[in-house]
Protein backbone atom coordinates (compact mmCIF):
# COMPACT_ATOMS: atom_id res chain seq x y z
CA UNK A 1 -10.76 -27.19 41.83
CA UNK A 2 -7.41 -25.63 43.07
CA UNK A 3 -6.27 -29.17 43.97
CA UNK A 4 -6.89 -30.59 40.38
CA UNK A 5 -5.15 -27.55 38.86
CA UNK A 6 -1.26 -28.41 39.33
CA UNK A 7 2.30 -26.98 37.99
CA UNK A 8 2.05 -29.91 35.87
CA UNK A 9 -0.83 -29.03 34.59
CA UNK A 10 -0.04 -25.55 33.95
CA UNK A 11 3.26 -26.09 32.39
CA UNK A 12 1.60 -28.89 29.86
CA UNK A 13 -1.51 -26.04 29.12
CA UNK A 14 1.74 -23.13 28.18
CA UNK A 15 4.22 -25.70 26.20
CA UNK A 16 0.57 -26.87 24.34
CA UNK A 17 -0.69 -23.56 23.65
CA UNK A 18 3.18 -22.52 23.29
CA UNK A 19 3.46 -25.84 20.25
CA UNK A 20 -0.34 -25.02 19.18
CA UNK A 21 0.39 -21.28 18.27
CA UNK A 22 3.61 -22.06 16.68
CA UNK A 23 2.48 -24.36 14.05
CA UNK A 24 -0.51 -21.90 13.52
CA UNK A 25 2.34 -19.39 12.74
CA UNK A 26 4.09 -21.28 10.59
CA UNK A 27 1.07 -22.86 8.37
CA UNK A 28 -0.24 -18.97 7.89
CA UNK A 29 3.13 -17.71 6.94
CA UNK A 30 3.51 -20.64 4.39
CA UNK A 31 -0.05 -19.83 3.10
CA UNK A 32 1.00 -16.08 2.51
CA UNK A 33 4.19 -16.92 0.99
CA UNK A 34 2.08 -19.24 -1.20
CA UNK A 35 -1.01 -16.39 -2.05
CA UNK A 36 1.48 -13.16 -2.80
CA UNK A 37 3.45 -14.51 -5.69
CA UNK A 38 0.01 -14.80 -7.43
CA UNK A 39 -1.55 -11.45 -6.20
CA UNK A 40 1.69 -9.10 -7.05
CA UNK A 41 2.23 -7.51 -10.31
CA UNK A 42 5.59 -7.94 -11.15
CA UNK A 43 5.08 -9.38 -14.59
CA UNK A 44 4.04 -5.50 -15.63
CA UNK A 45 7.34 -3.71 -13.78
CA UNK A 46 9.01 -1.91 -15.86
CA UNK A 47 12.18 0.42 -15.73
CA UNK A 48 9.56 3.53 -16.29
CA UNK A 49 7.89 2.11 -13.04
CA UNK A 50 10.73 2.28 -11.37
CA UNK A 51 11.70 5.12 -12.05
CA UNK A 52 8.26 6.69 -11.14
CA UNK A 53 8.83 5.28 -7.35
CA UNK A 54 11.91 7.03 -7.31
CA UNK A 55 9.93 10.17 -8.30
CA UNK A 56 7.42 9.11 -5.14
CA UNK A 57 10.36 8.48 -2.53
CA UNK A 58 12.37 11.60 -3.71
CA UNK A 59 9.11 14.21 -4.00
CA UNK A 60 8.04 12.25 -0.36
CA UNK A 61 4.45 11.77 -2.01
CA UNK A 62 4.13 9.22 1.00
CA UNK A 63 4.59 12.05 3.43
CA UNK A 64 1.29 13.10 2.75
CA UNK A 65 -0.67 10.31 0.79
CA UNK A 66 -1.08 6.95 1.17
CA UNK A 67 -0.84 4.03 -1.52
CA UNK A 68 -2.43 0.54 -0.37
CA UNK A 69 -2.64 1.61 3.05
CA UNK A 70 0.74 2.82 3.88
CA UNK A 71 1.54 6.33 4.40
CA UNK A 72 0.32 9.08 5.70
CA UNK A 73 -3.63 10.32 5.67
CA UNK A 74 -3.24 13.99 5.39
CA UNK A 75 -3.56 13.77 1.14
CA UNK A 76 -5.75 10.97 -0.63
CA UNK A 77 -5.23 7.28 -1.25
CA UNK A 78 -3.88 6.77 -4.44
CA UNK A 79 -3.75 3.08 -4.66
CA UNK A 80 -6.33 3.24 -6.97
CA UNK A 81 -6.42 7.24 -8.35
CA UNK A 82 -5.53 5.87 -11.74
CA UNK A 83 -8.92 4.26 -12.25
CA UNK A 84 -10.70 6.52 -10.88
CA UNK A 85 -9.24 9.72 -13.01
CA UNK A 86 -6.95 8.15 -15.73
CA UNK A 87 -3.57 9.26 -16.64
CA UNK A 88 -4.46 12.60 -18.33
CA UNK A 89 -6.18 13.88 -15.11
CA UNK A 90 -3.64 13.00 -12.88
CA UNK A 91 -0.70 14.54 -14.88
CA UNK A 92 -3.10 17.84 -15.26
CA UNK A 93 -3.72 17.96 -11.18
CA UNK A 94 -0.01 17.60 -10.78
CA UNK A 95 0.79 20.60 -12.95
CA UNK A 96 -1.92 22.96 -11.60
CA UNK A 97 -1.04 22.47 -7.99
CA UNK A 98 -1.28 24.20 -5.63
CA UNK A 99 -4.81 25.44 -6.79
CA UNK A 100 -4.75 28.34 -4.40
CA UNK A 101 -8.32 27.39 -3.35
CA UNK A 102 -9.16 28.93 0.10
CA UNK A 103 -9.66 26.55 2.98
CA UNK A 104 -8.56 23.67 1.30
CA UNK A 105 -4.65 22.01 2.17
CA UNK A 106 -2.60 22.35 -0.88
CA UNK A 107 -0.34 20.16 -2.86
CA UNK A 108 3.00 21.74 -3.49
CA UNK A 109 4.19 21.90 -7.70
CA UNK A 110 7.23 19.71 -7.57
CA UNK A 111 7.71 21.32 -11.53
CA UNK A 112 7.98 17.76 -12.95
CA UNK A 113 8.70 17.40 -16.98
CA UNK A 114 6.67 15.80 -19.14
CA UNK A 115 8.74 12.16 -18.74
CA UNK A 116 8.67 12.48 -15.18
CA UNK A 117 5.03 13.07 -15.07
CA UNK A 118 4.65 9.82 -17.20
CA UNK A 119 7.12 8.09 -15.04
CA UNK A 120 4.74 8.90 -11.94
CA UNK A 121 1.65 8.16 -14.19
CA UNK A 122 3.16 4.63 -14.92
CA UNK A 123 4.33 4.13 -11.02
CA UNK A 124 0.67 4.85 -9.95
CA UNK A 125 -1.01 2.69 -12.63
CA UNK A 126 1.02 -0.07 -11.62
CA UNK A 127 -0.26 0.11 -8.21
CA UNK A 128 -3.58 0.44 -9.19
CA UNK A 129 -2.94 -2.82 -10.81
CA UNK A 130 -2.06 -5.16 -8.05
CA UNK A 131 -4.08 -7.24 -6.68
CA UNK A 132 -5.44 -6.25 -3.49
CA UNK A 133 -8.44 -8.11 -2.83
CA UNK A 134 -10.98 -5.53 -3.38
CA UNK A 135 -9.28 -2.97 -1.03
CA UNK A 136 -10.68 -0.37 -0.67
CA UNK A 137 -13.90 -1.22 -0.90
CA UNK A 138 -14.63 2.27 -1.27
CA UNK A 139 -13.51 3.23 -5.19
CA UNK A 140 -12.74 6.30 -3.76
CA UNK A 141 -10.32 5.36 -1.58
């Protein structure tokens, strides 16, 4: 067996597998960059959007939640917290916080305004919007 098994051999099995995994790479990044334009939501971005993700970088909402995944996992996901509570809800949590509840981690009040909390509202039903396929299967995130 060892006799059959030359440097040859070994160096066509790397520069194959080396060629073979290349073009893999290359056909699945030109199937993503062929899938996202069609999944995002940019056609509903609006300057009330962005101005509701600079609320979420400046208040570091990210520091403690996550949205589609990415963030931290000490707060909820909120990727999809505008379906599951609606815009009303989520502007009343916001104000109320921190509840005071005993035993339970607490949101800090940022004291957002009434445009600002729409701003967020708008930033977090835009996410909720995109297309994620079906994650998270959970609808409560």
């Amino acid at each position: 067996m060892s006799a059959s098994f030359t440097k040859s051999t070994a160096r066509n099995i790397f520069y194959g597998g080396a060629v073979f995994f290349f073009l893999l790479f290359v056909a699945l990044t030109l199937d993503t960059v062929q899938a996202l334009p069609k999944r995002d939501n940019r056609a509903n971005l609006t300057e009330q959007v962005a101005r509701g993700k600079k609320l979420w970088e400046v208040n570091n909402c990210i520091g403690c939640h996550t949205l589609l995944g990415e963030g931290a996992y000490f707060a909820p996901e909120l990727g999809n917290v505008y379906q599951r509570r609606g815009p009303e809800f989520i502007k009343a949590w916001i104000k109320a916080q921190p509840t005071g509840a005993p035993g339970r981690r607490q949101m800090p009040n940022f004291h957002l305004n009434d445009a600002e909390l729409d701003d967020l509202v708008a930033f977090l039903k835009y996410s909720s919007e995109i297309n994620t396929n079906n994650w998270p299967p959970n609808i409560e995130g």
